[in-house]
PDB file of N, CA and C in Angstrom:
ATOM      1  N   UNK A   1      32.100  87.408 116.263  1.00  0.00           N
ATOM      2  CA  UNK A   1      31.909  88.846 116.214  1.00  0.00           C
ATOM      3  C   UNK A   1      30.413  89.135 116.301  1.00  0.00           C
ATOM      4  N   UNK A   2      29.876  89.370 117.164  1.00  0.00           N
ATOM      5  CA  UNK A   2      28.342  90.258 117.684  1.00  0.00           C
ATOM      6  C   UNK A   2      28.670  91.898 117.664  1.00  0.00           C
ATOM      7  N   UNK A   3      29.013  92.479 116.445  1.00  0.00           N
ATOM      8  CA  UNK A   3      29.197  93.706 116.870  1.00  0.00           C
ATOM      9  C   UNK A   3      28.001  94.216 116.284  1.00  0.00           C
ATOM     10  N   UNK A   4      27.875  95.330 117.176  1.00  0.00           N
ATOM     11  CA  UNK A   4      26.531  96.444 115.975  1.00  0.00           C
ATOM     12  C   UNK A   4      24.728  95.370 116.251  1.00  0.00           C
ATOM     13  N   UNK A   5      24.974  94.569 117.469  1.00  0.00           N
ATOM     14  CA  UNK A   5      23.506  93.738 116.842  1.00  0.00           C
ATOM     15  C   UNK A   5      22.557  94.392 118.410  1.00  0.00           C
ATOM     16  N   UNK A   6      22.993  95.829 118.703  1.00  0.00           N
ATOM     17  CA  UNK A   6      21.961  95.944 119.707  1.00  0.00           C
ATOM     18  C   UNK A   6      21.641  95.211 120.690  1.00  0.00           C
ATOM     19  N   UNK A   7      22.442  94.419 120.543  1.00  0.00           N
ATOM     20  CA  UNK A   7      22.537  92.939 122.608  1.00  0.00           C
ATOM     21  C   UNK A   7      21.704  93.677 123.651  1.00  0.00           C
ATOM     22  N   UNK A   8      22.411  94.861 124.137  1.00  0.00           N
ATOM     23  CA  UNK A   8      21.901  95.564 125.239  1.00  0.00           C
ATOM     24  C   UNK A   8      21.947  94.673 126.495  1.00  0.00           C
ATOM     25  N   UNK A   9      21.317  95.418 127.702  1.00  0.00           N
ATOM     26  CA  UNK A   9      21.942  94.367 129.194  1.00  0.00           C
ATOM     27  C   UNK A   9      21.524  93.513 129.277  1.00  0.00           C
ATOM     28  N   UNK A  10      19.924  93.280 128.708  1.00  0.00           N
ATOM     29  CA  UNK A  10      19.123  92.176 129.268  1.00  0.00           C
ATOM     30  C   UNK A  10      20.146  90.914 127.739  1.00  0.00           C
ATOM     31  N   UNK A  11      19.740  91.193 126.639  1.00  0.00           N
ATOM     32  CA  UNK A  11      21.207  90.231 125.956  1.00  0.00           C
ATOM     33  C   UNK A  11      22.144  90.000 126.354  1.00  0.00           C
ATOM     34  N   UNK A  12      22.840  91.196 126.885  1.00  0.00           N
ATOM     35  CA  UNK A  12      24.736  90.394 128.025  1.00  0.00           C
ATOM     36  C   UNK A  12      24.115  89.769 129.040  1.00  0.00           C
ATOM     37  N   UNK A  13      23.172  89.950 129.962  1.00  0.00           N
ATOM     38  CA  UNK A  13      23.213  88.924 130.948  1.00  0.00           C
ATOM     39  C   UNK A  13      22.469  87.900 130.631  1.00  0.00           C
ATOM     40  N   UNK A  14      21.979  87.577 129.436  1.00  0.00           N
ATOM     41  CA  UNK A  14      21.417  85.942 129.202  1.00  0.00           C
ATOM     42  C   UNK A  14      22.621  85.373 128.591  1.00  0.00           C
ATOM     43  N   UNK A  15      23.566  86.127 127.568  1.00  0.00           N
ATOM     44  CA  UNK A  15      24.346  85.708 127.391  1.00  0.00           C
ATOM     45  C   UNK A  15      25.406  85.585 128.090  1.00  0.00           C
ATOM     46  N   UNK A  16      25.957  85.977 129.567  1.00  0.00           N
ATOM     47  CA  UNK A  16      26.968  86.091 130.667  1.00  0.00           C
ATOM     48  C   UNK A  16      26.423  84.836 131.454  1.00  0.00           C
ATOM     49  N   UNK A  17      25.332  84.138 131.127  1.00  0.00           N
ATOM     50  CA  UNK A  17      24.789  82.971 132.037  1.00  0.00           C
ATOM     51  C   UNK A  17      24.657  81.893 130.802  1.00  0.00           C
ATOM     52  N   UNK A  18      25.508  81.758 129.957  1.00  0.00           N
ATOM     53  CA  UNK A  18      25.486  80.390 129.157  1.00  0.00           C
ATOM     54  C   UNK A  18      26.691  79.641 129.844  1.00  0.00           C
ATOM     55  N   UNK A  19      26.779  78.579 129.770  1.00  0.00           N
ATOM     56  CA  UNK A  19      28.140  77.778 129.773  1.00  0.00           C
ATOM     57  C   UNK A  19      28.092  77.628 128.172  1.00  0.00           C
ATOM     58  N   UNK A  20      27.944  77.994 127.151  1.00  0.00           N
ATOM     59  CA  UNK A  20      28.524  78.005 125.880  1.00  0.00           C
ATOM     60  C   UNK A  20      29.238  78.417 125.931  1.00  0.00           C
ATOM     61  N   UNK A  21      29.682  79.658 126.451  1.00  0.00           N
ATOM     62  CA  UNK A  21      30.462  80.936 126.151  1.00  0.00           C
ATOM     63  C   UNK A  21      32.133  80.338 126.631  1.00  0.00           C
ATOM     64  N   UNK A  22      31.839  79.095 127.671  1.00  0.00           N
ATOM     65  CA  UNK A  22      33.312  78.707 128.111  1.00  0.00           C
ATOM     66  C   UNK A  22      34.833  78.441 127.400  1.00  0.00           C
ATOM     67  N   UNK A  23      34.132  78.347 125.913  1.00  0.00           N
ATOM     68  CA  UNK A  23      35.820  78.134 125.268  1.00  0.00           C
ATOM     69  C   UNK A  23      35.866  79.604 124.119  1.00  0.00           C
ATOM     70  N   UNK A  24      35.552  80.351 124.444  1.00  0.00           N
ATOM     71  CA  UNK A  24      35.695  81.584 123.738  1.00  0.00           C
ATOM     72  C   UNK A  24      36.892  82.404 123.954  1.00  0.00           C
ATOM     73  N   UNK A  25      37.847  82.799 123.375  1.00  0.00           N
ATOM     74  CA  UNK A  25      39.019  83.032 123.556  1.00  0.00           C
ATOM     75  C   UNK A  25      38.776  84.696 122.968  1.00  0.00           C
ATOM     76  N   UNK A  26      38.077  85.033 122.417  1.00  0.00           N
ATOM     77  CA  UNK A  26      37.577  86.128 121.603  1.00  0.00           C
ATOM     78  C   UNK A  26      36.644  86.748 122.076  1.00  0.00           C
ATOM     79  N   UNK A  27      35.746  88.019 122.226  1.00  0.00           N
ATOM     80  CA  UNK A  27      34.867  88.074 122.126  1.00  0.00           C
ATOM     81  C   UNK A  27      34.826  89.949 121.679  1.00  0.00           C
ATOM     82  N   UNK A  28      33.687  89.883 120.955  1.00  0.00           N
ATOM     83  CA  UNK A  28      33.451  91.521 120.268  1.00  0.00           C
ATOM     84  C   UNK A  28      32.056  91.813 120.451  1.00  0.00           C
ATOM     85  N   UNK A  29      31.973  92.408 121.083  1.00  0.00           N
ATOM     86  CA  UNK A  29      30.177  93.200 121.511  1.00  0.00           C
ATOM     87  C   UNK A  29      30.162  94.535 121.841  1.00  0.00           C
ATOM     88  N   UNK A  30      30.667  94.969 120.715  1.00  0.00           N
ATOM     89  CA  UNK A  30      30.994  96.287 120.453  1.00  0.00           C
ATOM     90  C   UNK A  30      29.989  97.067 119.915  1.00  0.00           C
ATOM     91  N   UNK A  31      29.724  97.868 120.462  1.00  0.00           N
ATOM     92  CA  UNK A  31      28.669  98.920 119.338  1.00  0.00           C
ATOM     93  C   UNK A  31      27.229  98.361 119.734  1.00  0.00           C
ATOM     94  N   UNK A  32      26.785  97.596 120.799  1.00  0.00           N
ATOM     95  CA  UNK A  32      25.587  96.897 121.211  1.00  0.00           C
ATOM     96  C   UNK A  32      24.415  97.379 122.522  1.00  0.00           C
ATOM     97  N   UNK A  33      25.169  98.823 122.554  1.00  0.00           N
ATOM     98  CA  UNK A  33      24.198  99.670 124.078  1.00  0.00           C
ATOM     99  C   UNK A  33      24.113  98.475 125.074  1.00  0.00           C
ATOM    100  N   UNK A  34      25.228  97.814 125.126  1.00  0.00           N
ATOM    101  CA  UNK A  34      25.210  97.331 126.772  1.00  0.00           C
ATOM    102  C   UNK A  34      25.727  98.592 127.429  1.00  0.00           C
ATOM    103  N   UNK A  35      25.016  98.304 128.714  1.00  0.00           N
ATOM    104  CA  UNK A  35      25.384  99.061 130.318  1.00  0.00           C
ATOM    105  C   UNK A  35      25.824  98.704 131.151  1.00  0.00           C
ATOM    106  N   UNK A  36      25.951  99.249 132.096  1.00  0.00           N
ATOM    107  CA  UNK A  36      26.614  98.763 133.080  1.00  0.00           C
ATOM    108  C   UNK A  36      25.651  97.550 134.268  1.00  0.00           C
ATOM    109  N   UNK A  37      24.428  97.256 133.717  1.00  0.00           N
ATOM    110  CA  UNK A  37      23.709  96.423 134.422  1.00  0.00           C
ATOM    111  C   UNK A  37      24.440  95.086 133.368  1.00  0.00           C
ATOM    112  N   UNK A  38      24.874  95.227 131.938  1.00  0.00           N
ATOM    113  CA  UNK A  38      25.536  94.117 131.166  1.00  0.00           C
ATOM    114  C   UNK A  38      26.565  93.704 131.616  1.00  0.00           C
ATOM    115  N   UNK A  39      27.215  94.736 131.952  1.00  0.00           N
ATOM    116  CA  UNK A  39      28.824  94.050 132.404  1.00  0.00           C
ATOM    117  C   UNK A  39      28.832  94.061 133.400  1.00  0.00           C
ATOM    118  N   UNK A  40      28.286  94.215 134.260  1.00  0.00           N
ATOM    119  CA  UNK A  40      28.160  93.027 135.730  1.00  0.00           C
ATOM    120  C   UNK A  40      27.552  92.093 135.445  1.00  0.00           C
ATOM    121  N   UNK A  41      26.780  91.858 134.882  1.00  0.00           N
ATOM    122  CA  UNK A  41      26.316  90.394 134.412  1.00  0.00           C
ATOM    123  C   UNK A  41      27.712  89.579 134.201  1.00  0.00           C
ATOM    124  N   UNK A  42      28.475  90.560 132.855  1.00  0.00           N
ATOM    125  CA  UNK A  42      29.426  89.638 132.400  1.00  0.00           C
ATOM    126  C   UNK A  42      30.597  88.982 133.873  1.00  0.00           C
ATOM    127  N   UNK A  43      30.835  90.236 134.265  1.00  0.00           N
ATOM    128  CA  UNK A  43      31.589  90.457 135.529  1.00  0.00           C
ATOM    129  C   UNK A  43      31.984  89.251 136.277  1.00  0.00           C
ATOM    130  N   UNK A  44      30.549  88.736 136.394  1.00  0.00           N
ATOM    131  CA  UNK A  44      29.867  88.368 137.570  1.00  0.00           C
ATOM    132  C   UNK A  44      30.062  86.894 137.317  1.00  0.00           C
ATOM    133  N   UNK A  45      30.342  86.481 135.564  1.00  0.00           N
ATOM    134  CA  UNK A  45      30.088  85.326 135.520  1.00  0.00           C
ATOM    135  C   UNK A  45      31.340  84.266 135.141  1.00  0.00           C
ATOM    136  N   UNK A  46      31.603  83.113 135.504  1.00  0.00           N
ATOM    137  CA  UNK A  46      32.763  82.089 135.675  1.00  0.00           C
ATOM    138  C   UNK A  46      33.056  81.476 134.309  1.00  0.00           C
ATOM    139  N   UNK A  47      32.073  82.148 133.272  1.00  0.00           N
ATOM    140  CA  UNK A  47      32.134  81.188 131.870  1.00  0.00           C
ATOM    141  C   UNK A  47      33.233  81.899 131.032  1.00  0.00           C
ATOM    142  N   UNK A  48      34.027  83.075 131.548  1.00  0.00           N
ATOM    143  CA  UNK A  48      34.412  83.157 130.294  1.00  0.00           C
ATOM    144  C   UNK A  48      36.311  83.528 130.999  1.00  0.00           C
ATOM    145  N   UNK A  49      36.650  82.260 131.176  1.00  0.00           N
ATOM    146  CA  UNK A  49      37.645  82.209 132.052  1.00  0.00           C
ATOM    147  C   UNK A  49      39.063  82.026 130.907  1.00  0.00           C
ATOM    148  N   UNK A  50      38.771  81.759 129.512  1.00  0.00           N
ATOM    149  CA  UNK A  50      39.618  81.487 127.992  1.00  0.00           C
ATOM    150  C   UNK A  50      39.557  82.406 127.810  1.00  0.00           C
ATOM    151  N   UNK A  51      38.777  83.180 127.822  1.00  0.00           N
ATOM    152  CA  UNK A  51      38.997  85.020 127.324  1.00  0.00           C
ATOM    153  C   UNK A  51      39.921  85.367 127.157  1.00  0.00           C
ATOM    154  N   UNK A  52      40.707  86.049 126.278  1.00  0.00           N
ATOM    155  CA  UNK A  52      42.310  86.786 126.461  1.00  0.00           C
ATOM    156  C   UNK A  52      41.852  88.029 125.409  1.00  0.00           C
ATOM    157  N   UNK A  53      40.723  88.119 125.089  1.00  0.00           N
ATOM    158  CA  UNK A  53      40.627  89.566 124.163  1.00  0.00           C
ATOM    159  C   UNK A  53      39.087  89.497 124.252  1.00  0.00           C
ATOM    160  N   UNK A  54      38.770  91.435 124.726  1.00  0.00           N
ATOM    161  CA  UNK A  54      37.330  91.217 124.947  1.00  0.00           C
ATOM    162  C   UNK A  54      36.946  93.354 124.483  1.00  0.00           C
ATOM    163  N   UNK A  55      36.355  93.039 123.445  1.00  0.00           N
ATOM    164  CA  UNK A  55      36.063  94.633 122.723  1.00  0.00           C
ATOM    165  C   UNK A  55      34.653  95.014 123.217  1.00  0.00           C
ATOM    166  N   UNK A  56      34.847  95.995 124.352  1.00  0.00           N
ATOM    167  CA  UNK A  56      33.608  96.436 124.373  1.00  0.00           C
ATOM    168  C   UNK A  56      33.323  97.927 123.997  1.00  0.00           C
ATOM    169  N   UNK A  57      33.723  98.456 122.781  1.00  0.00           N
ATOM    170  CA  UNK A  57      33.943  99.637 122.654  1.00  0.00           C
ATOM    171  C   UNK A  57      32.499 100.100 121.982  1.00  0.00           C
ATOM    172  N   UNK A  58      31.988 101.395 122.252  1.00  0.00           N
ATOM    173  CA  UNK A  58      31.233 101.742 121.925  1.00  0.00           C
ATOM    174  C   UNK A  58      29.448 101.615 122.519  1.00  0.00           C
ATOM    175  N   UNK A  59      29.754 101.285 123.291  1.00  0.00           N
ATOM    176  CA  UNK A  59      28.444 100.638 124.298  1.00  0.00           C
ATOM    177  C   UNK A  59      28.425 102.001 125.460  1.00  0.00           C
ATOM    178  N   UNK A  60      27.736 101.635 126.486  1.00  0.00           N
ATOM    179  CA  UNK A  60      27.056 102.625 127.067  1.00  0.00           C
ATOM    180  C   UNK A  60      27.530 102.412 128.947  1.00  0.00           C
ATOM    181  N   UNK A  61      28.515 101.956 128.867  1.00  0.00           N
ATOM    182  CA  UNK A  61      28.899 101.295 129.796  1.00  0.00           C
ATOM    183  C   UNK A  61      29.736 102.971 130.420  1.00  0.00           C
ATOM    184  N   UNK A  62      29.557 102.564 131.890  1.00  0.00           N
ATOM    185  CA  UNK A  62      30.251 103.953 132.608  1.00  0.00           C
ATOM    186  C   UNK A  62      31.042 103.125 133.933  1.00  0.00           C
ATOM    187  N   UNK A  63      31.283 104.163 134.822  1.00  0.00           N
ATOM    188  CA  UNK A  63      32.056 103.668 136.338  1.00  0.00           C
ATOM    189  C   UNK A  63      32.051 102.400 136.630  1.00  0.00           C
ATOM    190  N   UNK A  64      30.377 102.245 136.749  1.00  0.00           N
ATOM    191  CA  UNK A  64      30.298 100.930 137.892  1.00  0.00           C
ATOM    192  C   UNK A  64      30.557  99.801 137.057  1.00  0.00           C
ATOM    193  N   UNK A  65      30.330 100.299 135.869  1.00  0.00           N
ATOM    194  CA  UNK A  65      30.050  98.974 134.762  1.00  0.00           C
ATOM    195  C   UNK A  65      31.931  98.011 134.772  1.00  0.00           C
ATOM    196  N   UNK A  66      32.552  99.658 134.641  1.00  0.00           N
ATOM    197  CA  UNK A  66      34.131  98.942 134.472  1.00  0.00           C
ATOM    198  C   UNK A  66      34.766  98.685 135.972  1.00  0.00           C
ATOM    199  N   UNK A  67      34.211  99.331 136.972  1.00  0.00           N
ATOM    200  CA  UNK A  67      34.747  98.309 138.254  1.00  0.00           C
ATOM    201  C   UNK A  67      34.216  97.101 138.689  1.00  0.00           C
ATOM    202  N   UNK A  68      33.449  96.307 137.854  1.00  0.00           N
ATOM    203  CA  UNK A  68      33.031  95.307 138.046  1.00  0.00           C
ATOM    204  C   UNK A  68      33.615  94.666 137.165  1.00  0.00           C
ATOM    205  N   UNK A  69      33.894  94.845 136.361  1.00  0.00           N
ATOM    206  CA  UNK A  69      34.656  94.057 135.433  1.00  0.00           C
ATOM    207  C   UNK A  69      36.413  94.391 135.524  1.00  0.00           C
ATOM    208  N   UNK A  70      36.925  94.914 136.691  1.00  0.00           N
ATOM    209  CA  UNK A  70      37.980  95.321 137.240  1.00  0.00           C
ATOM    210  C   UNK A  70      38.519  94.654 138.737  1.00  0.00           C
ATOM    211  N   UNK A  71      37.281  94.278 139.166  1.00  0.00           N
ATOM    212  CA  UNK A  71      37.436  93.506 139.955  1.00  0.00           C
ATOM    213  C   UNK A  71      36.812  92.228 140.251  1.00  0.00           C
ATOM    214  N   UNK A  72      36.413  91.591 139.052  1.00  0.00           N
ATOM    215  CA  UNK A  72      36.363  90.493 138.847  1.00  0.00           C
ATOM    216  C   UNK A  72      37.398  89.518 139.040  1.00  0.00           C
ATOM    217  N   UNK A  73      37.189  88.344 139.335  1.00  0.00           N
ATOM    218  CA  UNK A  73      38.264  87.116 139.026  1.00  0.00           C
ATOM    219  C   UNK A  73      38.209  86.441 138.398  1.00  0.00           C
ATOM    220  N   UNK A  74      37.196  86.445 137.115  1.00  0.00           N
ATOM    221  CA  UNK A  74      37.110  85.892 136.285  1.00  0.00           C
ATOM    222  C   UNK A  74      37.428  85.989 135.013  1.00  0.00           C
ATOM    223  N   UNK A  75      38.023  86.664 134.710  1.00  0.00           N
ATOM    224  CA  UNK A  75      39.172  87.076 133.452  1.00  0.00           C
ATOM    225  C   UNK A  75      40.336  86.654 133.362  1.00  0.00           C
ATOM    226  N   UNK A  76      41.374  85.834 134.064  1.00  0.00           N
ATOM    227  CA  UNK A  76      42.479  85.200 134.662  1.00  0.00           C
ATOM    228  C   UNK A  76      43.249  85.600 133.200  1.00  0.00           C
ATOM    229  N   UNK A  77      42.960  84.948 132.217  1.00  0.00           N
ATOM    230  CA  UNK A  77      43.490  85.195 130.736  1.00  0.00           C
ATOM    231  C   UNK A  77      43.559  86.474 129.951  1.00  0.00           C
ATOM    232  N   UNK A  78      42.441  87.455 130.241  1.00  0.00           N
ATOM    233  CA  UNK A  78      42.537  88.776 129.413  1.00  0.00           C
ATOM    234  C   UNK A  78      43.930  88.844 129.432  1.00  0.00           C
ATOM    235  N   UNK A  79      44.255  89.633 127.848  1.00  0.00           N
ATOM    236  CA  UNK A  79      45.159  90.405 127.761  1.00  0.00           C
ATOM    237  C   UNK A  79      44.956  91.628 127.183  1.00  0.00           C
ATOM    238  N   UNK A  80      43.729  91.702 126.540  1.00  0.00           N
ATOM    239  CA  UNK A  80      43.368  92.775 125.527  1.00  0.00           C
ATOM    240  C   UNK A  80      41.779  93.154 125.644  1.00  0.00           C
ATOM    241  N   UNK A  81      41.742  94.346 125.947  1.00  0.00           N
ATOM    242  CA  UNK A  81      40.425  94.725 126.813  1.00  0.00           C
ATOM    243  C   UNK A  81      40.175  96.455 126.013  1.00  0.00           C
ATOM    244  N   UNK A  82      38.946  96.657 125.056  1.00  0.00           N
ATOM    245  CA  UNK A  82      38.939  97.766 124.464  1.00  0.00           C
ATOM    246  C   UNK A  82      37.403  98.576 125.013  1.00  0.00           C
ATOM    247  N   UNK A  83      37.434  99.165 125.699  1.00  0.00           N
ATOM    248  CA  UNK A  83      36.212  99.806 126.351  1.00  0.00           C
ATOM    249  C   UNK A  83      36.289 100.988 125.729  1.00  0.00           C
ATOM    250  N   UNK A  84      36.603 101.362 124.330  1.00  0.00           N
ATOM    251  CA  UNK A  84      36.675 102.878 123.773  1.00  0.00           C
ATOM    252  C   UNK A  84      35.275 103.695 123.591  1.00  0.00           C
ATOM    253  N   UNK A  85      35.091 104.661 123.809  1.00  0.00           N
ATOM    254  CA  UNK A  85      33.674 105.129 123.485  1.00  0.00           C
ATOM    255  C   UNK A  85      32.716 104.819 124.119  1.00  0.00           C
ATOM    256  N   UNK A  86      33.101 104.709 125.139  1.00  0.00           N
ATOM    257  CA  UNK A  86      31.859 104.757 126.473  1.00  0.00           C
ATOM    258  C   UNK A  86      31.839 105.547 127.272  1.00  0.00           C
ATOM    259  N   UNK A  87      31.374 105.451 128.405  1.00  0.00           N
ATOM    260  CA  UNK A  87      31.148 106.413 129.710  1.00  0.00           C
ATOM    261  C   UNK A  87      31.793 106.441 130.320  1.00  0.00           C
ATOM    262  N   UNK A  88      32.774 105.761 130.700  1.00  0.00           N
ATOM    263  CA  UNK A  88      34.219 105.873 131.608  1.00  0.00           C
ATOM    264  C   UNK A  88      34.467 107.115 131.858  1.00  0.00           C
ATOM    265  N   UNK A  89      34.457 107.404 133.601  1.00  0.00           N
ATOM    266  CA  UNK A  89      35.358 108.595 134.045  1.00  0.00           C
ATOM    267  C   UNK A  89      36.517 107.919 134.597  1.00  0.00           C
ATOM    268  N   UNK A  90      37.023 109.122 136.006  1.00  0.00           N
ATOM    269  CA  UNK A  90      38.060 108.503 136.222  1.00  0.00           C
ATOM    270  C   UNK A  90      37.824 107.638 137.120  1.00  0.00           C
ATOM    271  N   UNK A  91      37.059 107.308 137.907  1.00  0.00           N
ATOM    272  CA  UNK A  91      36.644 106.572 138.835  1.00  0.00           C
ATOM    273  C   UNK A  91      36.608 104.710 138.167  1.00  0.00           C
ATOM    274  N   UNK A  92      36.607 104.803 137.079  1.00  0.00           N
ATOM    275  CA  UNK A  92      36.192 103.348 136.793  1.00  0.00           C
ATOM    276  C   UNK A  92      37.997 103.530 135.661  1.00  0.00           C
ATOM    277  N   UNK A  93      38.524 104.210 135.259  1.00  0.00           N
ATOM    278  CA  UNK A  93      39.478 103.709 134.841  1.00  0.00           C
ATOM    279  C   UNK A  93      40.737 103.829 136.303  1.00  0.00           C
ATOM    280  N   UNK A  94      40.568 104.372 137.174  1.00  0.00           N
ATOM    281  CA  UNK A  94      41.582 104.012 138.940  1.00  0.00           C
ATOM    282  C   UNK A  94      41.166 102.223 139.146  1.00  0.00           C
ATOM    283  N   UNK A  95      39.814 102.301 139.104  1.00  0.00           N
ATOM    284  CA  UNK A  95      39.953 100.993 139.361  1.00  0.00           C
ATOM    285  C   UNK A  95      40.584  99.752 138.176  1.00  0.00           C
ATOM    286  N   UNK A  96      40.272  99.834 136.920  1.00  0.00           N
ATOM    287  CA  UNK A  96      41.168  99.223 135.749  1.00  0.00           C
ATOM    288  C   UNK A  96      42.539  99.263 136.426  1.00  0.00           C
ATOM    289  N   UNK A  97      43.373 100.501 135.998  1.00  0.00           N
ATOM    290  CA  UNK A  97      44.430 100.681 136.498  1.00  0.00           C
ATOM    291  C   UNK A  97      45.045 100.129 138.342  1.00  0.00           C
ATOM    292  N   UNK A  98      44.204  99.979 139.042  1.00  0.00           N
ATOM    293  CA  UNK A  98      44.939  99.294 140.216  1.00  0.00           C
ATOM    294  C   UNK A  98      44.286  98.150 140.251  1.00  0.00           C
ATOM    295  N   UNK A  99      43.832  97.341 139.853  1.00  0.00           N
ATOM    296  CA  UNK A  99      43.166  96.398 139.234  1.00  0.00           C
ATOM    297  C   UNK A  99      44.138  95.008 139.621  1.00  0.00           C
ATOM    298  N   UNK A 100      44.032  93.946 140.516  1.00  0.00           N
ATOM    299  CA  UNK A 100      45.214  92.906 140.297  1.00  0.00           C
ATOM    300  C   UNK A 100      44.927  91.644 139.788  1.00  0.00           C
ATOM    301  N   UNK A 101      43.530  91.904 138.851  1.00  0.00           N
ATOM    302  CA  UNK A 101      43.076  90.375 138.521  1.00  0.00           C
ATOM    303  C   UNK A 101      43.168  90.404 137.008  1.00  0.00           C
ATOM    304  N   UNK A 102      44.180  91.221 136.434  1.00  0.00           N
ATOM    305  CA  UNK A 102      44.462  91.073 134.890  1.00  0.00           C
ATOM    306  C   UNK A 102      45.569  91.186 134.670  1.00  0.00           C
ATOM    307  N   UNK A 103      46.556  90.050 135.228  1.00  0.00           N
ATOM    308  CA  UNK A 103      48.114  89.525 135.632  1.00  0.00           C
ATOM    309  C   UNK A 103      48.873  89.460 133.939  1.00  0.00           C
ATOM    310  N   UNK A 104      47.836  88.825 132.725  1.00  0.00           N
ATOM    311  CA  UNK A 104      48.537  89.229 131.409  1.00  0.00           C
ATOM    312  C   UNK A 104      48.074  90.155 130.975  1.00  0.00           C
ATOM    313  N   UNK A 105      47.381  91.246 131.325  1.00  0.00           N
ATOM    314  CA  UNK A 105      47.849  92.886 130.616  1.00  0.00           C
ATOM    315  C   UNK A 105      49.093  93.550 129.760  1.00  0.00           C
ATOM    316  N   UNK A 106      49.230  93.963 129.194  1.00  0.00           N
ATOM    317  CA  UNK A 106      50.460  94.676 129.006  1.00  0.00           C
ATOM    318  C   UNK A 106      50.031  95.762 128.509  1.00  0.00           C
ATOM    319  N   UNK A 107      50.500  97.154 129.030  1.00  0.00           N
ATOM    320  CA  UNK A 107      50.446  98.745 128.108  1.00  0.00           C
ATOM    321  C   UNK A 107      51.344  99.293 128.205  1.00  0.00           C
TER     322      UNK A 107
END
């Protein structure tokens, strides 16, 4: 749990470029003013392929931030994905929603 510690983008993308991050089945970086330059970092990166639950609620993240992380292929496992309290219009939740690279979803 990294929630509340202020990460911000330049923190998600040093941390979206570890191979530590590869057996993380969890992850909470909630409440940390990442943007959408963070979650393309994360997006972008092959380490976090165990993922099946990922809270990014409360961060600063908008459109581009969640179609990159919508059309990623590197989430294979998500099942549980909380982007509450951000910038999301509708443009970045169309793409969530037609989205075909988060096969265990369920809502």
């Amino acid at each position: 749990d990294m929630s509340g510690n202020q990460i911000g983008d330049t923190g998600m993308q040093a941390f979206a470029a570890s191979s530590f991050t590869s057996n993380l089945s969890f992850m909470n970086v909630s409440r940390n003013q990442i943007g959408d330059a963070g979650v393309q970092a994360l997006a972008a990166s092959s380490f976090f392929q165990n993922l099946s639950s990922l809270d990014l609620s409360g961060n600063q993240i908008g459109d581009v931030g969640l179609h990159a992380l919508a059309t990623s292929c590197f989430f294979p496992n998500l099942s549980s994905l909380d982007v509450s309290h951000n910038q999301i219009g509708d443009v970045g939740l169309q793409a969530l929603a037609t989205s075909s690279f988060f096969p265990n979803f369920t809502f």
